[in-house]
C-alpha atoms as a PDB file:
ATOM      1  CA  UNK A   1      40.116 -62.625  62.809  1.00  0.00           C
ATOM      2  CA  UNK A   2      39.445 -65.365  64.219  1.00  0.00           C
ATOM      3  CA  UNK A   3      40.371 -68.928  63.081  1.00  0.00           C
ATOM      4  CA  UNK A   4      37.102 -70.909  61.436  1.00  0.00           C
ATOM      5  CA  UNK A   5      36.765 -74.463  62.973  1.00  0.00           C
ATOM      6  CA  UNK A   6      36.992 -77.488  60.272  1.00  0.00           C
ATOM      7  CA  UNK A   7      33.965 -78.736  61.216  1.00  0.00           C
ATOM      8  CA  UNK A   8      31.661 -75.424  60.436  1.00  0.00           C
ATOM      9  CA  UNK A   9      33.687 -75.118  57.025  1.00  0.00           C
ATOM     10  CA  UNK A  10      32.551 -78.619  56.373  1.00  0.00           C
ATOM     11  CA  UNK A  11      28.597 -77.727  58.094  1.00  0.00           C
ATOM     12  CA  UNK A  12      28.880 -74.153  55.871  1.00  0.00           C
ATOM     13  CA  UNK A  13      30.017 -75.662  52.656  1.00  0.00           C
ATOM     14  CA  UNK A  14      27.469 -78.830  52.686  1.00  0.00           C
ATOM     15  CA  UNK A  15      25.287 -78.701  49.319  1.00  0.00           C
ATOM     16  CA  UNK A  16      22.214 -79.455  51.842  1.00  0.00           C
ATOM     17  CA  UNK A  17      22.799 -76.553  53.991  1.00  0.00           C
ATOM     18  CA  UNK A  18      20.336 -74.139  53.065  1.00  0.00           C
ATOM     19  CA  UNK A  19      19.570 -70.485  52.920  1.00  0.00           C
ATOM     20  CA  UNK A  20      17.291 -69.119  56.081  1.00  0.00           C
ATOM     21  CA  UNK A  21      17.804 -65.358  55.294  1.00  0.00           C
ATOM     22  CA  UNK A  22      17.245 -63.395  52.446  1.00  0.00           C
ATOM     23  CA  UNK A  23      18.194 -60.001  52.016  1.00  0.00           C
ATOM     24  CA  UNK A  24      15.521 -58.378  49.931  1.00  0.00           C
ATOM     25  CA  UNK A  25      15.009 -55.385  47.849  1.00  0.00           C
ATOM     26  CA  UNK A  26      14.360 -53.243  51.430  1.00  0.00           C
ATOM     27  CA  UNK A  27      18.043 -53.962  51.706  1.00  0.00           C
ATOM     28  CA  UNK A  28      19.699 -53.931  55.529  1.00  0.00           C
ATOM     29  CA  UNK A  29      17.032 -52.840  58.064  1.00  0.00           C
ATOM     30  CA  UNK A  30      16.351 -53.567  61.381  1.00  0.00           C
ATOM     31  CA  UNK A  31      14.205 -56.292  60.874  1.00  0.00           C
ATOM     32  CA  UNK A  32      17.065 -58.814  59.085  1.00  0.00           C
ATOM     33  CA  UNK A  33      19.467 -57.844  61.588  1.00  0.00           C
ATOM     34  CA  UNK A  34      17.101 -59.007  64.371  1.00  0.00           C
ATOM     35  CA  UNK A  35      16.149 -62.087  62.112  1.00  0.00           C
ATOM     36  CA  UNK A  36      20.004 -62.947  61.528  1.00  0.00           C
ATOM     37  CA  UNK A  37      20.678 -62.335  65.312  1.00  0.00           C
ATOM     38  CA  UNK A  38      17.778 -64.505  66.422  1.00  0.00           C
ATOM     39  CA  UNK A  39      18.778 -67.423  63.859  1.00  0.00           C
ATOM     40  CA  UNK A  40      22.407 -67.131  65.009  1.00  0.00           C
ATOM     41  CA  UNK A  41      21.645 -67.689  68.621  1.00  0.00           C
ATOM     42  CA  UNK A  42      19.642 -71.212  67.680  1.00  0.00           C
ATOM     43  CA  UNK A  43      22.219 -72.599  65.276  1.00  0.00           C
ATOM     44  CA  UNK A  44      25.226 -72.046  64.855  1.00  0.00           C
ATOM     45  CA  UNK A  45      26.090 -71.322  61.234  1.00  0.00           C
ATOM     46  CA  UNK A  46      23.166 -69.465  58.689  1.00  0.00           C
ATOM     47  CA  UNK A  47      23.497 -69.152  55.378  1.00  0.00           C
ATOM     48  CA  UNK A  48      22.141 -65.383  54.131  1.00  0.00           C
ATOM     49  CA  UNK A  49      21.480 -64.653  50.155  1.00  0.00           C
ATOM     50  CA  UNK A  50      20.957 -61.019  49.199  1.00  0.00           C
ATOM     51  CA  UNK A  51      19.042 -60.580  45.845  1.00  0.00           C
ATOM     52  CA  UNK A  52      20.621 -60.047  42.945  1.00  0.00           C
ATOM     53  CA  UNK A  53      20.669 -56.313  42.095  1.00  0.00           C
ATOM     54  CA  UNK A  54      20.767 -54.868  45.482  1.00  0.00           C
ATOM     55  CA  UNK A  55      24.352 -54.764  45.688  1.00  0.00           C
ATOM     56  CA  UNK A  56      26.071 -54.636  41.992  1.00  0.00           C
ATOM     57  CA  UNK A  57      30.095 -54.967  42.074  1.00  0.00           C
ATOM     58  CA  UNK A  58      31.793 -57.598  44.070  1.00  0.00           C
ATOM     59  CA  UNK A  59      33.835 -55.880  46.331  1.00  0.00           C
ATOM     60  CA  UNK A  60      30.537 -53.750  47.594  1.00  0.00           C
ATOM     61  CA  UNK A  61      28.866 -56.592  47.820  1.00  0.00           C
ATOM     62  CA  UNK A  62      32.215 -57.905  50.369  1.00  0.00           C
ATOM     63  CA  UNK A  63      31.730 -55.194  51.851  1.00  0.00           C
ATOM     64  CA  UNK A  64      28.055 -55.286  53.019  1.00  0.00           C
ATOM     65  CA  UNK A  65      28.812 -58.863  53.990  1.00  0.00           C
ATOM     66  CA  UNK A  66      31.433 -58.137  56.497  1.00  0.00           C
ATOM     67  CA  UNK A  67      29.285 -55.135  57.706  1.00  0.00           C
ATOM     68  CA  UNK A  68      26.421 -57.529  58.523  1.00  0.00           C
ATOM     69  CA  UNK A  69      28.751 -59.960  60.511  1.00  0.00           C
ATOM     70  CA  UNK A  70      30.233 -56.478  62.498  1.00  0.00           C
ATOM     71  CA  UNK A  71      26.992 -55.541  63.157  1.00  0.00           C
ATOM     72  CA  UNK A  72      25.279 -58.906  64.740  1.00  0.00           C
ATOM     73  CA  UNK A  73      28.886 -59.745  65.833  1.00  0.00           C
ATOM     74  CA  UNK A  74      29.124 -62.965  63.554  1.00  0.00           C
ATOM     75  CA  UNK A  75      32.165 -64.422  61.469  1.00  0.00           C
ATOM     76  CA  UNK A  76      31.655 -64.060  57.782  1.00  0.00           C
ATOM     77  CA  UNK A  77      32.729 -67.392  57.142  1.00  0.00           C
ATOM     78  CA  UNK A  78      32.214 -67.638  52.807  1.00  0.00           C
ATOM     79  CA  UNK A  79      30.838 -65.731  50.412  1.00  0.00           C
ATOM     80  CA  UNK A  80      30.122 -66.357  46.925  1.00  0.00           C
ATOM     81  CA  UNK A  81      28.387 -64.598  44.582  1.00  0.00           C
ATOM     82  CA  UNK A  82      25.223 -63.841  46.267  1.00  0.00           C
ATOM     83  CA  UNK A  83      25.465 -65.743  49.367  1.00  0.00           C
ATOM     84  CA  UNK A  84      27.010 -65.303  52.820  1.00  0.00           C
ATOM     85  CA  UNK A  85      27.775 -67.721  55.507  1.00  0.00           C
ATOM     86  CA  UNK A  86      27.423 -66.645  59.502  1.00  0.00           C
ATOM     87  CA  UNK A  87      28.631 -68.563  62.263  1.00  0.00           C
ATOM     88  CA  UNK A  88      29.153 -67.607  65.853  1.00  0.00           C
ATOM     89  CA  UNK A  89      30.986 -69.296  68.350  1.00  0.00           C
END
């Protein structure tokens, strides 16, 4: 895995930074993939929050997280709770 810069730990963990994705009850399709990818090319770190419900333990919910940065070829770099934070280099 690769190593997280300071300064997009500091840009991810702002209280200002906020969420351009959400991750609604349709779940994963195509469409937020190809909304996350075309967010991640423009700026460098986005900030995704999946409803509450879609996903119920915490571990599953890991798990989906990590799958969306595989899949658009992102680092996860947080998540809490609900919210996940993209960046790619």
């Amino acid at each position: 895995m690769s190593k997280v810069p300071d300064s997009i730990r500091r840009m991810a963990h702002d209280r200002n930074f906020k969420v351009t994705l959400r991750i609604g009850r349709s779940g994963l399709t195509d469409a937020m993939f190809e909304e996350l990818d075309a967010q991640l090319r423009s700026r460098k770190v986005v900030k995704v929050k999946m409803n509450k419900g879609l996903v119920e333990e915490r571990s599953e919910r890991q798990t989906v997280f990590e799958e969306i940065a595989t899949r658009v070829n992102a680092i996860l770099v947080d998540a809490r709770g609900n919210v996940a934070i993209y960046w790619r280099s």
